[in-house]
N, C-alpha and C. Protein backbone atom coordinates (compact mmCIF):
# COMPACT_ATOMS: atom_id res chain seq x y z
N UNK A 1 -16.69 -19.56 -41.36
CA UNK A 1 -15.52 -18.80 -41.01
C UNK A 1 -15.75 -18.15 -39.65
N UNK A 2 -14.78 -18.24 -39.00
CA UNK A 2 -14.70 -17.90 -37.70
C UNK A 2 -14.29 -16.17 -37.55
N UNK A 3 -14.39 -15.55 -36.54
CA UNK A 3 -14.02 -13.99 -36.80
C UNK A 3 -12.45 -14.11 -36.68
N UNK A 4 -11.92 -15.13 -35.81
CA UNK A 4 -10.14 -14.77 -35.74
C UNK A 4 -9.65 -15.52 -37.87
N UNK A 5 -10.51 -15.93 -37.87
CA UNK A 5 -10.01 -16.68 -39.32
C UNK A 5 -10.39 -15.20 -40.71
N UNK A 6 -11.86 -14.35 -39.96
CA UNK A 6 -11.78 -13.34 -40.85
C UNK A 6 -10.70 -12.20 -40.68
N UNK A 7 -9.93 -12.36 -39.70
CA UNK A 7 -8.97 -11.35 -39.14
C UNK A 7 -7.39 -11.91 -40.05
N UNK A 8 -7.37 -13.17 -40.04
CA UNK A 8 -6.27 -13.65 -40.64
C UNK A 8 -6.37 -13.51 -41.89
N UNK A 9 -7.38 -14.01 -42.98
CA UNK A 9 -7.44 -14.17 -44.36
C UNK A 9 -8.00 -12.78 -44.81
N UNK A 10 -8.36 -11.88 -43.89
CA UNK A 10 -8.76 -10.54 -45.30
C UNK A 10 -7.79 -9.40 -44.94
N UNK A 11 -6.84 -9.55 -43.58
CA UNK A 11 -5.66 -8.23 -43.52
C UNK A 11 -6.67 -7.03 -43.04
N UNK A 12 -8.08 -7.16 -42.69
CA UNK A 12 -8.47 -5.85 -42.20
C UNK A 12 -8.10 -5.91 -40.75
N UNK A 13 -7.56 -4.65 -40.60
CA UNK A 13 -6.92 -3.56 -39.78
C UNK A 13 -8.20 -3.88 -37.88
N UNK A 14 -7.22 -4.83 -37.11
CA UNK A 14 -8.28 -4.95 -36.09
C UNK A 14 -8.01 -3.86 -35.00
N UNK A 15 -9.48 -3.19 -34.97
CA UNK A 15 -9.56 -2.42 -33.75
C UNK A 15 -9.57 -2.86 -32.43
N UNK A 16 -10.79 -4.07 -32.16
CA UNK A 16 -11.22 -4.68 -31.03
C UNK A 16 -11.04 -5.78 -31.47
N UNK A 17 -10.36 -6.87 -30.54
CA UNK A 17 -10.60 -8.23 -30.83
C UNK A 17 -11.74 -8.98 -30.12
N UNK A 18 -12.33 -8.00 -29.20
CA UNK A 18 -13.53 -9.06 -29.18
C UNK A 18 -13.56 -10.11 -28.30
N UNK A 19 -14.59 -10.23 -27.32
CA UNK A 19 -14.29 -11.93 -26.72
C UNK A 19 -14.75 -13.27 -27.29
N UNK A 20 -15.26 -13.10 -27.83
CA UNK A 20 -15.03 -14.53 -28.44
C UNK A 20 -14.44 -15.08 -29.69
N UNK A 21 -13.53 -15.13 -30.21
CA UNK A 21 -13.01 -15.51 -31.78
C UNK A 21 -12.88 -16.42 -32.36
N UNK A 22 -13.99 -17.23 -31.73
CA UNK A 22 -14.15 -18.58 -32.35
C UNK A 22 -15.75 -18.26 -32.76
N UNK A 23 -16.57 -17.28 -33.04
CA UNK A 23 -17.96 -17.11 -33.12
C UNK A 23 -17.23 -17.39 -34.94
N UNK A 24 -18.39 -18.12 -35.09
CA UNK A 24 -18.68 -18.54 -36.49
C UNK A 24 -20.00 -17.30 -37.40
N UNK A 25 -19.28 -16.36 -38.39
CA UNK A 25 -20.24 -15.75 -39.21
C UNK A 25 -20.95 -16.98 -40.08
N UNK A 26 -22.26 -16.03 -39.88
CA UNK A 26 -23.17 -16.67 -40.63
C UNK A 26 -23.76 -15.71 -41.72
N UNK A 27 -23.19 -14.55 -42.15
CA UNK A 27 -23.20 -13.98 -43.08
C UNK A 27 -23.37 -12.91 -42.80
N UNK A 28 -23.50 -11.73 -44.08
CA UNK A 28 -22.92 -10.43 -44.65
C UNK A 28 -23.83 -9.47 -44.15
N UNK A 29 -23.94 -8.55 -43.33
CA UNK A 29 -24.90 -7.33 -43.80
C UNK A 29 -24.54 -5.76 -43.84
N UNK A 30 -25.46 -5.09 -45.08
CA UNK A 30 -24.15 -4.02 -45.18
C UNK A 30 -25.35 -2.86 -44.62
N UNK A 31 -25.28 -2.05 -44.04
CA UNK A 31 -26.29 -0.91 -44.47
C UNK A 31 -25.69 0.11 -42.84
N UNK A 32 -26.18 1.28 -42.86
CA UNK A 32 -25.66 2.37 -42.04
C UNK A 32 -27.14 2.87 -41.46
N UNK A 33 -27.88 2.88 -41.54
CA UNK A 33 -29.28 3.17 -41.26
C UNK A 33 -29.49 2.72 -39.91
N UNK A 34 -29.40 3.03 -38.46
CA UNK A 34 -28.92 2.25 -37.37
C UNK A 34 -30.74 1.53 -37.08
N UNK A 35 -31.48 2.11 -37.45
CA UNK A 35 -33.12 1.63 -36.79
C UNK A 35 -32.74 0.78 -37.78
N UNK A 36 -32.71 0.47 -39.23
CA UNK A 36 -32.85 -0.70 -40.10
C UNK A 36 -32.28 -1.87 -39.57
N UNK A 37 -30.74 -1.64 -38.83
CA UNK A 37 -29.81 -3.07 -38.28
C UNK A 37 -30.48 -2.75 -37.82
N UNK A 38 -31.10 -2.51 -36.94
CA UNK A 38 -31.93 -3.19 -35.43
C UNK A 38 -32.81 -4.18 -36.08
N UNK A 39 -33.23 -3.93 -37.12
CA UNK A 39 -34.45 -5.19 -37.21
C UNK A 39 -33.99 -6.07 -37.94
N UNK A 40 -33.03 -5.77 -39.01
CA UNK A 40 -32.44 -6.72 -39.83
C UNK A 40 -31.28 -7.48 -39.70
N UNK A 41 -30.46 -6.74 -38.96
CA UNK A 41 -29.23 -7.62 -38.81
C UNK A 41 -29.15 -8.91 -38.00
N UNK A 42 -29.31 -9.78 -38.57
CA UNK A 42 -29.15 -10.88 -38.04
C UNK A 42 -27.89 -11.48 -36.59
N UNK A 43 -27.83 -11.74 -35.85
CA UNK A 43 -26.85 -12.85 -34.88
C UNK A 43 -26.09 -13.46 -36.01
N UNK A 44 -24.56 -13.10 -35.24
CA UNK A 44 -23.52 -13.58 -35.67
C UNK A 44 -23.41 -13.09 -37.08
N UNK A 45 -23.95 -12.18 -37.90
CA UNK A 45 -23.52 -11.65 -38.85
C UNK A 45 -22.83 -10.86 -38.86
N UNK A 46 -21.93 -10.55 -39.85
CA UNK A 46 -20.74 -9.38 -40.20
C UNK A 46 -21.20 -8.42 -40.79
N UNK A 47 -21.77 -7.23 -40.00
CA UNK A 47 -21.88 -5.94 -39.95
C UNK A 47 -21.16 -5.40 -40.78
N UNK A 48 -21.15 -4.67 -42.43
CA UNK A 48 -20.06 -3.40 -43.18
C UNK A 48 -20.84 -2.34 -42.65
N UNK A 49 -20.25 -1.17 -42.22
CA UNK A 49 -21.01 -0.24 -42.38
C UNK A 49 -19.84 1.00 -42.62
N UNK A 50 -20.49 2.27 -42.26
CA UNK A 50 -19.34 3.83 -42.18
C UNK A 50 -19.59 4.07 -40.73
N UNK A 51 -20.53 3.58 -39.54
CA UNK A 51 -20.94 4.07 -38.73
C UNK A 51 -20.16 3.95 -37.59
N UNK A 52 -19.15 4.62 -36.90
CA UNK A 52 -17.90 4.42 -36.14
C UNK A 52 -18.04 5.03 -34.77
N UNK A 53 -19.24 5.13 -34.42
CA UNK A 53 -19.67 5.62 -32.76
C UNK A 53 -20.13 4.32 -32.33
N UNK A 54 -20.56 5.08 -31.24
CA UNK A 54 -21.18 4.27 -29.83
C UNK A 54 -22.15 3.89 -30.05
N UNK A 55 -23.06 3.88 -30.93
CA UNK A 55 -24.59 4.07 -31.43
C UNK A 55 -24.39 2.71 -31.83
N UNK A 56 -23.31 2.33 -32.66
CA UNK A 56 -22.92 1.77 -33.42
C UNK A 56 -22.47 0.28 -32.74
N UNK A 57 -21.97 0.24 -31.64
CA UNK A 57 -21.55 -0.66 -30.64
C UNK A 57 -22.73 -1.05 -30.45
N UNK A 58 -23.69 -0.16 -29.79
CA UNK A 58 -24.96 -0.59 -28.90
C UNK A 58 -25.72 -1.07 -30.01
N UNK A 59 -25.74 -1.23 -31.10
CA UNK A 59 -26.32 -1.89 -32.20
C UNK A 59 -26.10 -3.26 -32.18
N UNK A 60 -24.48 -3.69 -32.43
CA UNK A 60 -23.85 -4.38 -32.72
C UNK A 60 -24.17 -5.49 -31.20
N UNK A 61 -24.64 -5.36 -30.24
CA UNK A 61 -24.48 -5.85 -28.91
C UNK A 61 -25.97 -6.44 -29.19
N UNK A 62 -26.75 -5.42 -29.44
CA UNK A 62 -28.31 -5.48 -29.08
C UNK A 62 -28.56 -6.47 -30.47
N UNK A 63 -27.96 -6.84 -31.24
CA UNK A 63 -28.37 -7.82 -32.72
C UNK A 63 -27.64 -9.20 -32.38
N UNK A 64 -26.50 -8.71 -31.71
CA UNK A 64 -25.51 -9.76 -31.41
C UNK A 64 -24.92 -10.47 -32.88
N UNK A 65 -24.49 -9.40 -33.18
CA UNK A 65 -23.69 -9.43 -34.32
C UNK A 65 -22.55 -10.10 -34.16
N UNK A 66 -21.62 -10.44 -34.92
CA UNK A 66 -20.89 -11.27 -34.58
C UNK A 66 -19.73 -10.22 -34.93
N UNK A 67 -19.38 -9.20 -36.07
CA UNK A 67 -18.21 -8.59 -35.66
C UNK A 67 -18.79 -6.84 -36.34
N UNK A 68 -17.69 -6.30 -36.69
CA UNK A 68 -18.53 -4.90 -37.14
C UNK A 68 -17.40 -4.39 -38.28
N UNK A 69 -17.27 -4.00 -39.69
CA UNK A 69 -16.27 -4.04 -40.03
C UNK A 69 -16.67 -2.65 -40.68
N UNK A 70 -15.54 -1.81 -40.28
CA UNK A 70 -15.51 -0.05 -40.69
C UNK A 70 -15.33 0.19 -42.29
N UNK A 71 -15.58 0.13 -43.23
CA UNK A 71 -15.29 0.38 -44.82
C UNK A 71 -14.81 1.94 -44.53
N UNK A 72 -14.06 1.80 -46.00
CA UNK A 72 -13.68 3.24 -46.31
C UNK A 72 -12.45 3.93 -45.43
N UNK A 73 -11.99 3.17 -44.72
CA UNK A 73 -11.28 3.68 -43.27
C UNK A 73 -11.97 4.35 -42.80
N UNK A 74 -13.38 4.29 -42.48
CA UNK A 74 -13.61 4.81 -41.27
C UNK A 74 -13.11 4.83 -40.33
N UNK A 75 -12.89 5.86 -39.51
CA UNK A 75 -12.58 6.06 -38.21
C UNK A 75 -13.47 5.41 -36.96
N UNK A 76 -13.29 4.94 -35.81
CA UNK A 76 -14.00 4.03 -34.70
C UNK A 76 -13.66 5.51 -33.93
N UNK A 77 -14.69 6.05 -33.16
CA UNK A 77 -13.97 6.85 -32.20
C UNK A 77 -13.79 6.94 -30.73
N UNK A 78 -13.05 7.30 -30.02
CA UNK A 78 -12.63 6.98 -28.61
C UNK A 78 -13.27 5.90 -28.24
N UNK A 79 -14.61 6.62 -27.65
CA UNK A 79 -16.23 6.40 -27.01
C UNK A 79 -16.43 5.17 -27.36
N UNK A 80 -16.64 5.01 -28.83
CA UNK A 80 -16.81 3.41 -29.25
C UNK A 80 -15.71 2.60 -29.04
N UNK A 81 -14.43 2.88 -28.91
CA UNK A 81 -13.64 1.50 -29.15
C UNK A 81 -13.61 1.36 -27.90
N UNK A 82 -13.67 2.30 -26.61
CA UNK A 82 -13.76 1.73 -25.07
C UNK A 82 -15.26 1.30 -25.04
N UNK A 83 -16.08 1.29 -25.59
CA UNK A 83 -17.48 0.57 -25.33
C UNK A 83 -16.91 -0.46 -26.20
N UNK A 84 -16.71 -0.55 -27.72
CA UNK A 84 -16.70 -2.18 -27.86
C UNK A 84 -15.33 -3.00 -27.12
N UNK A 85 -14.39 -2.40 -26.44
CA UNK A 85 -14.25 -3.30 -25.72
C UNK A 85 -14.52 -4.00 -24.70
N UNK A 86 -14.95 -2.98 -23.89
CA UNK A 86 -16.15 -3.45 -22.37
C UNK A 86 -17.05 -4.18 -22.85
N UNK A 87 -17.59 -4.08 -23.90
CA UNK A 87 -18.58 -5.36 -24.51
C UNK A 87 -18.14 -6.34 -25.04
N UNK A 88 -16.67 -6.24 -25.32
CA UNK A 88 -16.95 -7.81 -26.41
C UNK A 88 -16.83 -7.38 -27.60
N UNK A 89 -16.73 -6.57 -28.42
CA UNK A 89 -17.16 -6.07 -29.62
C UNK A 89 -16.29 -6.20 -30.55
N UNK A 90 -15.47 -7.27 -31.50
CA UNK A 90 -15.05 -7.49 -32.41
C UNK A 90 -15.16 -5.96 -33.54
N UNK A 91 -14.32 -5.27 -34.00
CA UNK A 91 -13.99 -4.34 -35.07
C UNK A 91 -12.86 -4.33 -35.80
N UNK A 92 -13.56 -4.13 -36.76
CA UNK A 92 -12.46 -4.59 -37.75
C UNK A 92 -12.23 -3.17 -38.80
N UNK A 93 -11.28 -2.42 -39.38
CA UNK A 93 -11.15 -1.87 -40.19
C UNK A 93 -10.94 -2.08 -41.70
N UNK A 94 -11.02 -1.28 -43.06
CA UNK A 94 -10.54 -1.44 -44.44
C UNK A 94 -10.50 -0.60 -45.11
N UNK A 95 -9.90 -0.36 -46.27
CA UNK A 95 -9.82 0.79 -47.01
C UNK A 95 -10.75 0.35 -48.01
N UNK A 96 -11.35 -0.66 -48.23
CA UNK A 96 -12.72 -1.41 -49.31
C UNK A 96 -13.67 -0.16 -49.54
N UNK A 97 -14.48 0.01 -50.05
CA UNK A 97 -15.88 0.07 -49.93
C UNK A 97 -16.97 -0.43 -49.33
N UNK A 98 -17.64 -0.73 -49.22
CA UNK A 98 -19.24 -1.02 -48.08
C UNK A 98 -18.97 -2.42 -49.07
N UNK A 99 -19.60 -2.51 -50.43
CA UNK A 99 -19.86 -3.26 -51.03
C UNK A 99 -18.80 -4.73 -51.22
N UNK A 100 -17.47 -3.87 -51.91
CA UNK A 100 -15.84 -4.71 -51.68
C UNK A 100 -15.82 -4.99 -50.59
N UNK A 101 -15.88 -4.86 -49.82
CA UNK A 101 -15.68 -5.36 -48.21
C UNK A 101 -16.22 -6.65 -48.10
N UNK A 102 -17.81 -6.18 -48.15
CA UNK A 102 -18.75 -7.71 -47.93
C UNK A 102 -18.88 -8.76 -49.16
N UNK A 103 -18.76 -7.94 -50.19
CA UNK A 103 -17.95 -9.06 -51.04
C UNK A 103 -16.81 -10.12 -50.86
N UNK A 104 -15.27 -9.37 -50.43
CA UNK A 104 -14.65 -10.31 -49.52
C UNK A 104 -15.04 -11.26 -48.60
N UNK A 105 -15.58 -10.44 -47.60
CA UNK A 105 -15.90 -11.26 -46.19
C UNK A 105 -17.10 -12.90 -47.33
N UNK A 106 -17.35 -12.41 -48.09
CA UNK A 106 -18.75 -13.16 -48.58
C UNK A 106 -18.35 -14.32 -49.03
N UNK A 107 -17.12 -14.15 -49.89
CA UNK A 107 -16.45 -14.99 -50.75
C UNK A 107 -15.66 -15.87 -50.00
N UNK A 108 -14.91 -15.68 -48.61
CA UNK A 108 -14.02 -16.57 -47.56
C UNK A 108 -15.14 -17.03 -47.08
N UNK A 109 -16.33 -16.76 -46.96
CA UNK A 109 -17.37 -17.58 -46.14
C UNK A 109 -18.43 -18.48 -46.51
N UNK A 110 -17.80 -18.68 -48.20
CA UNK A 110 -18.79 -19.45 -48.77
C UNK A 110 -18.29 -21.12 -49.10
N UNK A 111 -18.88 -22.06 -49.12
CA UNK A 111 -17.98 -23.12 -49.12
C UNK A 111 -17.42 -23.86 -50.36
């Protein structure tokens, strides 16, 4: 699944579209702990988290994540949504949970 195809089939609420929307996820990762994504989050994976700053962008850039999706309605604020757009930074919003969220995203991306 592509990120413009996760934008179409799950209705979460897009902040940033991101430059590229043909990047293909290669799967789920959920966690808010920003040193943990640094080591774990894989390229081109779909980021759940609550974490809606700039911290949060520069994560998402430095893993090369493929999109970043806010649970809970988190809020994205100013700072971050003009950094993930100067970057590239695909965001996505939901009213899900951390867990419901990447469950969704998990289930459109499985074959």
């Amino acid at each position: 699944m592509t990120i413009s195809e996760l934008a179409a089939q799950t209705g979460f609420q897009v902040l940033s579209e991101g430059e590229a929307p043909d990047t293909q996820i290669s799967g789920v990762f959920c966690c808010d702990l920003l040193s943990v994504c640094m080591s774990h989050l894989n390229a081109a994976n779909a980021w759940v988290t609550v974490m809606g700053n700039v911290n949060a962008v520069a994560v998402a850039v430095l893993t090369e994540a493929a999109c970043i999706i806010l649970a809970e309605n988190t809020p994205l604020d100013d700072a971050a949504l003009e950094k993930a757009k100067q970057q590239g930074v695909a965001v996505f919003r939901t009213e899900l949970p951390i867990f419901e969220a990447a469950k969704r995203i998990d289930s459109l991306n499985t074959p």
